[in-house]
PDB file of N, CA and C in Angstrom:
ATOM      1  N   UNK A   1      13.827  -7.105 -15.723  1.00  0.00           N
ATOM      2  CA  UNK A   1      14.018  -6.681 -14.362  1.00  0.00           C
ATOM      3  C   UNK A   1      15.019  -5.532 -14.323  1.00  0.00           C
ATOM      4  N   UNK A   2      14.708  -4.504 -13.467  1.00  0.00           N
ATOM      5  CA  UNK A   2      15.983  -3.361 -13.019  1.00  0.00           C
ATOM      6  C   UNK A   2      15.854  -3.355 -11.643  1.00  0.00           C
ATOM      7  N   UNK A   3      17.259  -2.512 -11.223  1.00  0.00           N
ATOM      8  CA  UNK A   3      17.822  -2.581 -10.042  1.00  0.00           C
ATOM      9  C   UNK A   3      16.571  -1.649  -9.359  1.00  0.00           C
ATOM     10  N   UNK A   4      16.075  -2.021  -8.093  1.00  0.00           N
ATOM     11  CA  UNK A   4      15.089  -0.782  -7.228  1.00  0.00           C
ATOM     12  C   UNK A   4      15.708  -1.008  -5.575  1.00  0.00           C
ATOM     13  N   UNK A   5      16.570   0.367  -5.275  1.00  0.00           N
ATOM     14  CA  UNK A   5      16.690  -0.225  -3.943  1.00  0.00           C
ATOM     15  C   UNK A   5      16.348   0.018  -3.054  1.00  0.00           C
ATOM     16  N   UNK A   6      14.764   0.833  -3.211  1.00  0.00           N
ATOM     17  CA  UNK A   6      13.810   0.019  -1.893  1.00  0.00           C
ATOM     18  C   UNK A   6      12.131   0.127  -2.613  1.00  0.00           C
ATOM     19  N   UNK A   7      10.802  -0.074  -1.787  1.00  0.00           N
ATOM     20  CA  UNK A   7      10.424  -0.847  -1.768  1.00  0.00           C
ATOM     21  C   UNK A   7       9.082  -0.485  -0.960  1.00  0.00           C
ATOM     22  N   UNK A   8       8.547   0.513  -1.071  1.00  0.00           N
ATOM     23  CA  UNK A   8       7.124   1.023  -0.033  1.00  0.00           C
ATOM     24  C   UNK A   8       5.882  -0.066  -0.259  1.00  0.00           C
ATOM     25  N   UNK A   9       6.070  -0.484   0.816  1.00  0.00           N
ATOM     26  CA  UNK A   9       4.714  -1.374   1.132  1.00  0.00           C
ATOM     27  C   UNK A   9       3.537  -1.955   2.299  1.00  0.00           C
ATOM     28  N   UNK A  10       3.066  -2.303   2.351  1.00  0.00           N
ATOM     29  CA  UNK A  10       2.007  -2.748   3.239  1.00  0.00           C
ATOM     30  C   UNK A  10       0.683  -2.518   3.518  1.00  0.00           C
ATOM     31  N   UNK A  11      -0.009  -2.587   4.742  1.00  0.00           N
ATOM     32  CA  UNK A  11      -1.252  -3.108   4.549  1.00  0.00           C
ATOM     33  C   UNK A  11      -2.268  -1.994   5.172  1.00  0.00           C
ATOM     34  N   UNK A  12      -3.455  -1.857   4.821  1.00  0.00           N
ATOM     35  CA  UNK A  12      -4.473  -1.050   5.475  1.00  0.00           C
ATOM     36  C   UNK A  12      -5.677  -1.674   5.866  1.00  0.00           C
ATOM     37  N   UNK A  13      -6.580  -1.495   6.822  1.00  0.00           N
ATOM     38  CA  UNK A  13      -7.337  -1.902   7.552  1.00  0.00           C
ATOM     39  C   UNK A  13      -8.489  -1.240   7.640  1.00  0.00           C
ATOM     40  N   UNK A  14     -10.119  -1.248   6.992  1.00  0.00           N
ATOM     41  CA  UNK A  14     -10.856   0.133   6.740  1.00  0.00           C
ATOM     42  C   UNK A  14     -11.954  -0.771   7.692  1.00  0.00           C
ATOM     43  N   UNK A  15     -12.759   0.131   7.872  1.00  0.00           N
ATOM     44  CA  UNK A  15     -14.194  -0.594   8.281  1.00  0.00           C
ATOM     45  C   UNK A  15     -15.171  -1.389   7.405  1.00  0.00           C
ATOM     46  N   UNK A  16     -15.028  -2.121   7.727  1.00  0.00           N
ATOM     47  CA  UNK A  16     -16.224  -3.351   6.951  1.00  0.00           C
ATOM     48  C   UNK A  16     -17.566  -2.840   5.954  1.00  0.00           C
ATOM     49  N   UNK A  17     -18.098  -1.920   6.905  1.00  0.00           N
ATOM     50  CA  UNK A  17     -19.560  -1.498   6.290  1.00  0.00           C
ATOM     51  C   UNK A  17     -18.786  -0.568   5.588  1.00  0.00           C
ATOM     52  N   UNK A  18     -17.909  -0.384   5.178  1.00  0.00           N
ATOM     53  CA  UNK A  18     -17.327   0.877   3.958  1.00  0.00           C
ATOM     54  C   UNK A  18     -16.871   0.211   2.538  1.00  0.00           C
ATOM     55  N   UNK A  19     -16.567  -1.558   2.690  1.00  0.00           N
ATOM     56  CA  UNK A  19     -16.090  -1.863   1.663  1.00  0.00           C
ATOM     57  C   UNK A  19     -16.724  -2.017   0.059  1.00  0.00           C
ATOM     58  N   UNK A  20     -17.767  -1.769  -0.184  1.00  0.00           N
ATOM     59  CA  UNK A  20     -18.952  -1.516  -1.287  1.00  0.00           C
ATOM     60  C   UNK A  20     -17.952  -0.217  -1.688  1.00  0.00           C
ATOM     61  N   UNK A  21     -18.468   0.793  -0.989  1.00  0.00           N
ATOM     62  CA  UNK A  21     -17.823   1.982  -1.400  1.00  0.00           C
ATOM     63  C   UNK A  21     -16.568   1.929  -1.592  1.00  0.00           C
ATOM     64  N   UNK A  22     -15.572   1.718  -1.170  1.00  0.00           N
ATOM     65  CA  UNK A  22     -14.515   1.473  -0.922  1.00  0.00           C
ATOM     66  C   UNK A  22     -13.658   0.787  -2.237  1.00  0.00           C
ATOM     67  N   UNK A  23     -14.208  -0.015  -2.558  1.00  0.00           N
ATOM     68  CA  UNK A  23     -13.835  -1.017  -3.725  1.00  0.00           C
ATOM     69  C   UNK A  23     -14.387  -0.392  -4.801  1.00  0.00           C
ATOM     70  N   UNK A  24     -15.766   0.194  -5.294  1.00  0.00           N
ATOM     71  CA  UNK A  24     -16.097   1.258  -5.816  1.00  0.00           C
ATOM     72  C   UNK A  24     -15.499   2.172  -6.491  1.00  0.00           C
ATOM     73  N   UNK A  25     -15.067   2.817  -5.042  1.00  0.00           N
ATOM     74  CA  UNK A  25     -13.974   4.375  -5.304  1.00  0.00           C
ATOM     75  C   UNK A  25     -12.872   3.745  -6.152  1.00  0.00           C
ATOM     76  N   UNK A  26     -11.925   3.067  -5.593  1.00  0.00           N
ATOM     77  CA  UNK A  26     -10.958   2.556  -5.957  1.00  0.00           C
ATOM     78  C   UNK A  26     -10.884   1.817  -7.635  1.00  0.00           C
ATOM     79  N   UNK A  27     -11.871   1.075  -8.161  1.00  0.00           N
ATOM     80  CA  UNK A  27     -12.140   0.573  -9.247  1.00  0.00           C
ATOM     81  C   UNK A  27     -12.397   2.482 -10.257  1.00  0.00           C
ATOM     82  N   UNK A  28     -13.260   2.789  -9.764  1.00  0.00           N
ATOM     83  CA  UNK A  28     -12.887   4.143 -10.625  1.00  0.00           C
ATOM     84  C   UNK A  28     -11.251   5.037 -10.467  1.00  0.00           C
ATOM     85  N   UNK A  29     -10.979   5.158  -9.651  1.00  0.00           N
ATOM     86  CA  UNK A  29      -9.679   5.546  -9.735  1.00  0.00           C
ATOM     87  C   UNK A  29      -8.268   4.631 -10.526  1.00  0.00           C
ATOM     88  N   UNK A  30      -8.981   3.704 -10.935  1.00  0.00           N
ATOM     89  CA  UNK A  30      -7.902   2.596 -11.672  1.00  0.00           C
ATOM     90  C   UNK A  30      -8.676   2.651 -12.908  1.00  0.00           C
ATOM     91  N   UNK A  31      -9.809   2.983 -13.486  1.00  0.00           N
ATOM     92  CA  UNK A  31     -10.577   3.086 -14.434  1.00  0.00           C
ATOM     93  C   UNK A  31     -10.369   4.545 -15.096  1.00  0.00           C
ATOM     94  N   UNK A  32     -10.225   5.682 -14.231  1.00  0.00           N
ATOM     95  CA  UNK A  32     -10.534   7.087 -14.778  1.00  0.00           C
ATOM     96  C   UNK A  32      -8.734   7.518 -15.067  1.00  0.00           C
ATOM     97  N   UNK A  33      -8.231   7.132 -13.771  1.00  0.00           N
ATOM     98  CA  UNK A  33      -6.409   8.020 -13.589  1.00  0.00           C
ATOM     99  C   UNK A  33      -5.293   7.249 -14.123  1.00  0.00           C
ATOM    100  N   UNK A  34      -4.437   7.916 -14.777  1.00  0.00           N
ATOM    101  CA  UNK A  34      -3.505   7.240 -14.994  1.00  0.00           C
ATOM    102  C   UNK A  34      -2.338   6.734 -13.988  1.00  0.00           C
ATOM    103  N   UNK A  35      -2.980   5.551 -13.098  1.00  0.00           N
ATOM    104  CA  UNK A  35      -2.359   4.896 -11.975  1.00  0.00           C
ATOM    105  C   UNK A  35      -0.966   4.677 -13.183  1.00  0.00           C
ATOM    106  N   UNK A  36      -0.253   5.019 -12.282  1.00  0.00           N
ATOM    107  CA  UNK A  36       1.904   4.856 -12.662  1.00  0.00           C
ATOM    108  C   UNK A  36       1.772   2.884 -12.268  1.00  0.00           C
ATOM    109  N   UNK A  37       2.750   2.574 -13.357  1.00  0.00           N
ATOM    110  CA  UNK A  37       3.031   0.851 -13.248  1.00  0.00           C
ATOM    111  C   UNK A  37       3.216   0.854 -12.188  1.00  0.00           C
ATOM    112  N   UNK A  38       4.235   2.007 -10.991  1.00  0.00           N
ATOM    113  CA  UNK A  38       4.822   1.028  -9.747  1.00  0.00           C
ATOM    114  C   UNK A  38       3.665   0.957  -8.894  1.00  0.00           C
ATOM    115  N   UNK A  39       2.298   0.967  -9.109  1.00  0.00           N
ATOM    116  CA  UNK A  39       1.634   1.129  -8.094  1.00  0.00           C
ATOM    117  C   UNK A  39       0.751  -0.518  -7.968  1.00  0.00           C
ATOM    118  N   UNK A  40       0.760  -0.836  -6.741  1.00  0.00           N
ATOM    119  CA  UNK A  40       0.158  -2.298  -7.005  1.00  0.00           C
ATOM    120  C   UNK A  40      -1.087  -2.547  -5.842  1.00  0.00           C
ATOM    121  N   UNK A  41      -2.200  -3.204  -6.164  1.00  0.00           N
ATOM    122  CA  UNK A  41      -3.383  -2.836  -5.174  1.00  0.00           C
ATOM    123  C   UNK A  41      -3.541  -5.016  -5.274  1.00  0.00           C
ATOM    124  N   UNK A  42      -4.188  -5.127  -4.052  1.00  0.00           N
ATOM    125  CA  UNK A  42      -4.908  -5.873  -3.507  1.00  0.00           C
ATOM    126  C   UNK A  42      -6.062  -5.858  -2.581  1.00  0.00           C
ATOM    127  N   UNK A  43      -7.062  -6.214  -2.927  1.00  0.00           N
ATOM    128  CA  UNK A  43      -7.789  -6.226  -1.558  1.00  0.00           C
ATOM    129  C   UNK A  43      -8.538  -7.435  -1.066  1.00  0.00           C
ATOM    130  N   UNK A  44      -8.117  -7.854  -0.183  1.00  0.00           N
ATOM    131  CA  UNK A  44      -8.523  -9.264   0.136  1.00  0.00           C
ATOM    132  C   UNK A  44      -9.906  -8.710   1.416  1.00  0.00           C
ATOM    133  N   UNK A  45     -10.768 -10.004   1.801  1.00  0.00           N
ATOM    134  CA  UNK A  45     -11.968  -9.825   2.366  1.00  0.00           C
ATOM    135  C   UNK A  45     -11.402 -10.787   3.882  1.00  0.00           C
ATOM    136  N   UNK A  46     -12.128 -10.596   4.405  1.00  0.00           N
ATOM    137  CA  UNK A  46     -11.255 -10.821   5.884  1.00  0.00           C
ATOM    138  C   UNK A  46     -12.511 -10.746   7.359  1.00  0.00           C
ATOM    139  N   UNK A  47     -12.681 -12.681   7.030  1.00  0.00           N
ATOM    140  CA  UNK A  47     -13.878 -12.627   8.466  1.00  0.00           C
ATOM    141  C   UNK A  47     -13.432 -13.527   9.490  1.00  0.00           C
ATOM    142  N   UNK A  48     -12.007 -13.034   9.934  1.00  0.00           N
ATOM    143  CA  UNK A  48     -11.845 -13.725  10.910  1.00  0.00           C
ATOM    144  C   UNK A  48     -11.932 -12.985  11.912  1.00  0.00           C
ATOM    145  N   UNK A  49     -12.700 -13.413  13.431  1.00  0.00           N
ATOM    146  CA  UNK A  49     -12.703 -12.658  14.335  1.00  0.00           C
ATOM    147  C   UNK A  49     -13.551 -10.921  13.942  1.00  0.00           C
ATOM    148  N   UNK A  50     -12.977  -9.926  13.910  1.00  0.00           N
ATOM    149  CA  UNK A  50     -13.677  -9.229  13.376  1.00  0.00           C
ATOM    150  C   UNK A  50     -13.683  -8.401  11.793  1.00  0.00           C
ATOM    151  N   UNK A  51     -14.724  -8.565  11.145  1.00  0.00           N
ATOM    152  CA  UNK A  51     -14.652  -8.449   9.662  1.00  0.00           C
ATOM    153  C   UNK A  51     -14.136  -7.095   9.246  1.00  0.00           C
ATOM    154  N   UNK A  52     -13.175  -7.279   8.615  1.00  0.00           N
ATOM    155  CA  UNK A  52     -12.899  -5.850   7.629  1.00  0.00           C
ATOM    156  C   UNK A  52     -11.953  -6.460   6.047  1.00  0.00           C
ATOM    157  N   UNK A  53     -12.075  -5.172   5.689  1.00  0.00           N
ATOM    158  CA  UNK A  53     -11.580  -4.990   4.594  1.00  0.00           C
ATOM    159  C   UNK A  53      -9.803  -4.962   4.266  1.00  0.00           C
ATOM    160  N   UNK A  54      -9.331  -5.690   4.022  1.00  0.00           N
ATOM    161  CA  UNK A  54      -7.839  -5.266   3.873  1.00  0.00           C
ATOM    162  C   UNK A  54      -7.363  -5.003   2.497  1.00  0.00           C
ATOM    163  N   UNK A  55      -6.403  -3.931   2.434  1.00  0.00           N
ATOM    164  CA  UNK A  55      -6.028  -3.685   0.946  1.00  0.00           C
ATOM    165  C   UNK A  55      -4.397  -3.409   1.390  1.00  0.00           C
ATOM    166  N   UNK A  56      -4.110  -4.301   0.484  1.00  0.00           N
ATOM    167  CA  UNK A  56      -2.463  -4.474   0.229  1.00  0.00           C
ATOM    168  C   UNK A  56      -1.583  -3.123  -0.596  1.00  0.00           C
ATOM    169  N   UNK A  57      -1.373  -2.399  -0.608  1.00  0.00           N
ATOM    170  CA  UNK A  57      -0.587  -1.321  -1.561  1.00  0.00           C
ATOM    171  C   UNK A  57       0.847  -1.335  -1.322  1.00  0.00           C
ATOM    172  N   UNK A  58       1.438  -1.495  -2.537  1.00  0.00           N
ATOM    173  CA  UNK A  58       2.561  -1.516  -2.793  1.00  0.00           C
ATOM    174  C   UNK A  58       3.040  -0.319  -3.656  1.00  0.00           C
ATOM    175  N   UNK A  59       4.389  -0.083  -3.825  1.00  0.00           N
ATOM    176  CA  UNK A  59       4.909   1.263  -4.336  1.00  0.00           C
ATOM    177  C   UNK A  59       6.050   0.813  -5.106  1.00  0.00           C
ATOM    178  N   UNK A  60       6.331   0.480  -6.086  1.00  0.00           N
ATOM    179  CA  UNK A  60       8.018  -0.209  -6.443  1.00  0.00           C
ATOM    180  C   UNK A  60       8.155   0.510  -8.041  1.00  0.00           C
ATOM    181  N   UNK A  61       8.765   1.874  -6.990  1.00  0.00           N
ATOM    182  CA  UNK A  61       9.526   3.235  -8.230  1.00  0.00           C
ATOM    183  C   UNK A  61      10.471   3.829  -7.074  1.00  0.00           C
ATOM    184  N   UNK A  62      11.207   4.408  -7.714  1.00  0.00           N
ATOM    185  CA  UNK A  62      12.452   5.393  -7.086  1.00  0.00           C
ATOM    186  C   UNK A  62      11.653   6.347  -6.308  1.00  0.00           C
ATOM    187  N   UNK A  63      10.469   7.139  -6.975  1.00  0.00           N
ATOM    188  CA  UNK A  63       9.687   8.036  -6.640  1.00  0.00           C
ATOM    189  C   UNK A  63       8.633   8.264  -5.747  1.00  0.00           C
ATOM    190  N   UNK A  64       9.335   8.016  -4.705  1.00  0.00           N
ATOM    191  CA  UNK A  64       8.597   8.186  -3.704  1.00  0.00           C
ATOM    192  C   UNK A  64       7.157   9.282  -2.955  1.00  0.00           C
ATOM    193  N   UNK A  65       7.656  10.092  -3.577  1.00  0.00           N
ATOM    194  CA  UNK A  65       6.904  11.402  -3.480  1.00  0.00           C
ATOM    195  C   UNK A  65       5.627  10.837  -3.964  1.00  0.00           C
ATOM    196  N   UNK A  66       5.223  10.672  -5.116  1.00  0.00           N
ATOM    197  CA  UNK A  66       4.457   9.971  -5.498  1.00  0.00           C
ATOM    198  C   UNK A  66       3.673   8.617  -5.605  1.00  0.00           C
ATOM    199  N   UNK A  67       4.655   7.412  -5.051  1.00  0.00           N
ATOM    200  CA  UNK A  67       3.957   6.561  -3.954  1.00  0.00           C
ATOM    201  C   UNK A  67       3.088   7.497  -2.703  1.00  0.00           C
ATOM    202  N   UNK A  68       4.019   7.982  -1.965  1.00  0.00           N
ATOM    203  CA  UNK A  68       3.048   8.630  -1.056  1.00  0.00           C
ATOM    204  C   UNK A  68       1.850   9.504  -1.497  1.00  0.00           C
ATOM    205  N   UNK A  69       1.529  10.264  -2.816  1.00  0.00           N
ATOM    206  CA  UNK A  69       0.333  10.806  -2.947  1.00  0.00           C
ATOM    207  C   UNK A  69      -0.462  10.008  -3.061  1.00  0.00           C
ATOM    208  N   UNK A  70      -0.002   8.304  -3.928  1.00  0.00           N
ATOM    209  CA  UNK A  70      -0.929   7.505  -4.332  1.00  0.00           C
ATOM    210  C   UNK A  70      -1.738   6.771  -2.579  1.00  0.00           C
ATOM    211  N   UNK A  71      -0.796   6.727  -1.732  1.00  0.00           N
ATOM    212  CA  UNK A  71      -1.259   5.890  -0.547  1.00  0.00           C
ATOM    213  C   UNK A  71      -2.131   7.171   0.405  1.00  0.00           C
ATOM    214  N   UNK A  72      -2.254   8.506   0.022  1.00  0.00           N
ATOM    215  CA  UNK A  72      -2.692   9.212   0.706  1.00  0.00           C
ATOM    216  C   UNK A  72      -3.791   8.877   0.486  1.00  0.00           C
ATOM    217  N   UNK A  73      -4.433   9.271  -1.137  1.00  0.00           N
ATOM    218  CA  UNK A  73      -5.676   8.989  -2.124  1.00  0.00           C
ATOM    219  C   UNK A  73      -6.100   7.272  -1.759  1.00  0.00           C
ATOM    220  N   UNK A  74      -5.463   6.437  -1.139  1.00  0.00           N
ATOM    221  CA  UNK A  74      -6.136   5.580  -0.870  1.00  0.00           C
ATOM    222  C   UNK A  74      -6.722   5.522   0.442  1.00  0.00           C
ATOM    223  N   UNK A  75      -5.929   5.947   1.418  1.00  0.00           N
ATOM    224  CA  UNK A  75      -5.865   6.058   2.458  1.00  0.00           C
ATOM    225  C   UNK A  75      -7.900   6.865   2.575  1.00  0.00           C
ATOM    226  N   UNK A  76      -7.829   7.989   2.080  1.00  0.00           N
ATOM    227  CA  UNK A  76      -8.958   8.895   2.071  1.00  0.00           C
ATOM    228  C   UNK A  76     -10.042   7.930   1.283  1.00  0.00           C
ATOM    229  N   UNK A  77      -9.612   6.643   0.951  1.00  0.00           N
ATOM    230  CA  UNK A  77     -11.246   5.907   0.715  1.00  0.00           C
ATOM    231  C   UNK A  77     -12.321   5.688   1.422  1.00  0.00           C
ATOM    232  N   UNK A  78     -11.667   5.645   2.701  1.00  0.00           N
ATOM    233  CA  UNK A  78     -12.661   5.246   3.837  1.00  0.00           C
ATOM    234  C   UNK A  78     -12.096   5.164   5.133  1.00  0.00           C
ATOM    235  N   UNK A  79     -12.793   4.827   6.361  1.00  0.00           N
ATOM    236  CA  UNK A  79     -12.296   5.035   7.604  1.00  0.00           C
ATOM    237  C   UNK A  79     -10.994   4.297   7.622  1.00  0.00           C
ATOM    238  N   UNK A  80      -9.731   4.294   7.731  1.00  0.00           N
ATOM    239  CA  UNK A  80      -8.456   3.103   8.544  1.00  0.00           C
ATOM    240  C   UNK A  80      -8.698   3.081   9.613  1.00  0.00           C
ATOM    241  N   UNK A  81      -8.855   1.326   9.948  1.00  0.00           N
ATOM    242  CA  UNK A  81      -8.883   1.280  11.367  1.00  0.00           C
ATOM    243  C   UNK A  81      -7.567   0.677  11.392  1.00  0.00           C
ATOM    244  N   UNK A  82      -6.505   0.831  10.623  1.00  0.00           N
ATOM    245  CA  UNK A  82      -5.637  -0.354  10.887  1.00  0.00           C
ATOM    246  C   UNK A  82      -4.220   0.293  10.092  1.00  0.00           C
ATOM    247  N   UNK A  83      -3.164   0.782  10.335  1.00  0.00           N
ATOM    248  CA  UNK A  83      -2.415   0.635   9.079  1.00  0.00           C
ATOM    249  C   UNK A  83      -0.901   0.053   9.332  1.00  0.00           C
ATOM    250  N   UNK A  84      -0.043  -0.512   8.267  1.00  0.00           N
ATOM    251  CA  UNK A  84       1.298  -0.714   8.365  1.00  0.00           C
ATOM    252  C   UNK A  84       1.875  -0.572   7.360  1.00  0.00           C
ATOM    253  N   UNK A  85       2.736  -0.194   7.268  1.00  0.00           N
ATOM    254  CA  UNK A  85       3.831   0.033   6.570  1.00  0.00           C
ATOM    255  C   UNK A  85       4.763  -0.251   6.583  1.00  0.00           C
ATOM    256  N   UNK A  86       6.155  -0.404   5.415  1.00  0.00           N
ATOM    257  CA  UNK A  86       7.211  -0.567   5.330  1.00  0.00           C
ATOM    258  C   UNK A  86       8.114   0.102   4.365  1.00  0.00           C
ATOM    259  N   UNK A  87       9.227   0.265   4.607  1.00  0.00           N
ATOM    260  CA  UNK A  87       9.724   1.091   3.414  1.00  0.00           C
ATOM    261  C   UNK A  87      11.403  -0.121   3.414  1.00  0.00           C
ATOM    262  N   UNK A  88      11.012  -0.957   2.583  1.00  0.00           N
ATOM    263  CA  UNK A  88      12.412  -2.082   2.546  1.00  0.00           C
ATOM    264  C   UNK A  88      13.429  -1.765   1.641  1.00  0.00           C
ATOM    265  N   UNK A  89      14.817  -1.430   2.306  1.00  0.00           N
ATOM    266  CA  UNK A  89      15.539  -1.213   2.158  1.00  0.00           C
ATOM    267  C   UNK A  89      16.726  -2.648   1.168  1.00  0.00           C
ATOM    268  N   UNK A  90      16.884  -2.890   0.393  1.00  0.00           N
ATOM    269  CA  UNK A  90      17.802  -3.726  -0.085  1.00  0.00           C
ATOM    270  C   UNK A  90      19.012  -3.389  -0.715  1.00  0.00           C
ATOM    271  N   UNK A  91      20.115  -4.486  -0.516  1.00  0.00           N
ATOM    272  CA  UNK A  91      21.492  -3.465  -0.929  1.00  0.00           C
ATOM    273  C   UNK A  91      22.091  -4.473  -1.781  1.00  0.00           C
ATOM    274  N   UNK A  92      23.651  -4.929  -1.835  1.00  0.00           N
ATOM    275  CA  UNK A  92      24.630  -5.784  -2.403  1.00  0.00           C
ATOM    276  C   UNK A  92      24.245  -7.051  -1.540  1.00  0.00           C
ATOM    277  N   UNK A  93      24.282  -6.573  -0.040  1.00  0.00           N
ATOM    278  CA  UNK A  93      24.150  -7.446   0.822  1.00  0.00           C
ATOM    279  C   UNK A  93      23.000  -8.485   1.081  1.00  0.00           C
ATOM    280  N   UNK A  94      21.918  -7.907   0.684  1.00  0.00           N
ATOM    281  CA  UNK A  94      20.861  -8.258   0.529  1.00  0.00           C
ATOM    282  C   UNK A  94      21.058 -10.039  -0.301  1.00  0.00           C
ATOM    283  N   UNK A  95      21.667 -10.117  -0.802  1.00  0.00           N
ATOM    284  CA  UNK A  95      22.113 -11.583  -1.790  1.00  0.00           C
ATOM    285  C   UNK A  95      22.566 -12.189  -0.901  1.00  0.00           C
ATOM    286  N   UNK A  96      23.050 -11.983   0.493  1.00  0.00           N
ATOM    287  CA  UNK A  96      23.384 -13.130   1.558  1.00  0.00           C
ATOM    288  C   UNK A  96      22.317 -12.778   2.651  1.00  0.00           C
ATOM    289  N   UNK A  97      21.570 -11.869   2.628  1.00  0.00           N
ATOM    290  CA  UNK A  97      20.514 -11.603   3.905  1.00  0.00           C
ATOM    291  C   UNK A  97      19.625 -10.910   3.529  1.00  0.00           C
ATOM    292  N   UNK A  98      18.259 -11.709   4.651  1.00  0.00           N
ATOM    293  CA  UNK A  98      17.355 -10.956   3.874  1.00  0.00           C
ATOM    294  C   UNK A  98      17.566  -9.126   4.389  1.00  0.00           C
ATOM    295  N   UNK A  99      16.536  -8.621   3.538  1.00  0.00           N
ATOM    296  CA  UNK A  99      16.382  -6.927   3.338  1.00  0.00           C
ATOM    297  C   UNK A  99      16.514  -6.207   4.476  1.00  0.00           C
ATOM    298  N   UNK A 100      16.972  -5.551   4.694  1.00  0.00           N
ATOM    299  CA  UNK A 100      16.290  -5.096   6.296  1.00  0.00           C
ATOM    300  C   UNK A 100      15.209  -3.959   6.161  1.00  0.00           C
ATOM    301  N   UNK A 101      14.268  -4.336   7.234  1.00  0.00           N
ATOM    302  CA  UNK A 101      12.679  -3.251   6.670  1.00  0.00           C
ATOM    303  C   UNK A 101      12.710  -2.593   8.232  1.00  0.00           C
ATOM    304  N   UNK A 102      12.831  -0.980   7.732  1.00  0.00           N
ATOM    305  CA  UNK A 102      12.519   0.165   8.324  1.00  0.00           C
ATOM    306  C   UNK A 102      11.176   1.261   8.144  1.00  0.00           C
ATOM    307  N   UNK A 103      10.542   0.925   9.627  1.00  0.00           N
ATOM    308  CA  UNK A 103       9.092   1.379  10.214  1.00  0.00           C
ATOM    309  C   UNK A 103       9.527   3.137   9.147  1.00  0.00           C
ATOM    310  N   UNK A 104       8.775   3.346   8.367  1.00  0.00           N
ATOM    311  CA  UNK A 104       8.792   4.721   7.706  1.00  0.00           C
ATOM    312  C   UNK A 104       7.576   5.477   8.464  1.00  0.00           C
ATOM    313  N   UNK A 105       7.592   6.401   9.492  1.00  0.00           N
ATOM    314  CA  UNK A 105       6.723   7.010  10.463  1.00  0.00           C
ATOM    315  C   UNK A 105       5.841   7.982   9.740  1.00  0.00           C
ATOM    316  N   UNK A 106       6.373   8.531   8.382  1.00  0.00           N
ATOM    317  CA  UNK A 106       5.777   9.742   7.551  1.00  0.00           C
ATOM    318  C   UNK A 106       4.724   9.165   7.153  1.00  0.00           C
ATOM    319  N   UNK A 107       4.589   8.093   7.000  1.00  0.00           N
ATOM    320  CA  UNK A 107       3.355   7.437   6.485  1.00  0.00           C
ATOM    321  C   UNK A 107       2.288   7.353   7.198  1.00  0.00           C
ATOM    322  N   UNK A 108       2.158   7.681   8.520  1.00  0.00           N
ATOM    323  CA  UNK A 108       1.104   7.469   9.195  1.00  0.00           C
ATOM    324  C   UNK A 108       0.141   8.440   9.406  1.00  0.00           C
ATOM    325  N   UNK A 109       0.612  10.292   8.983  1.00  0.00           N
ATOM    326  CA  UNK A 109      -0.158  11.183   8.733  1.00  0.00           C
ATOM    327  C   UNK A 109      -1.011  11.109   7.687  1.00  0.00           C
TER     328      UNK A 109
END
């Protein structure tokens, strides 16, 4: 383990009839590019109420710049109908409370 003190993460929301493709794209881009360790993918399937696709992306490097190219390139898989983000901040303090997580707005272009 090393010290990281923060923490880009959260969730995206695509259209349903895109997830074939979607999962697709993404399996080649983890197959062809040299995805960086801090980059972390999930995508869970999701039929409650109305069906879509959710994919979890996480970012846990100093290097932010590059989290954000990686969430752009995901972002451009397919339609978002949905997105959130977080950029969690943790300190010394953090060992008596939890993190405090600040809405990062750059992320939404």
């Amino acid at each position: 383990m090393y010290p990281l003190p923060e923490l880009l993460g959260g969730m995206l929301r695509f259209q349903f009839d895109q997830a074939e493709k979607i999962v697709s794209d993404l399996q080649a881009i983890l197959d062809t590019e040299n995805v960086p360790a801090g980059a972390f993918y999930w995508v869970p399937f999701s039929n409650r109420g109305k069906p879509g696709l959710m994919m979890a992306f996480s970012w846990a490097s100093t290097d932010f710049e590059e989290g954000r190219r990686l969430l752009k390139k995901v972002k451009a898989l397919g339609t978002v109908v949905m997105i959130w983000f977080l950029k969690v901040i943790s300190s010394i303090s953090s060992l008596l409370t939890p993190p405090s997580m600040v809405m990062d707005a750059g992320l939404r272009g």
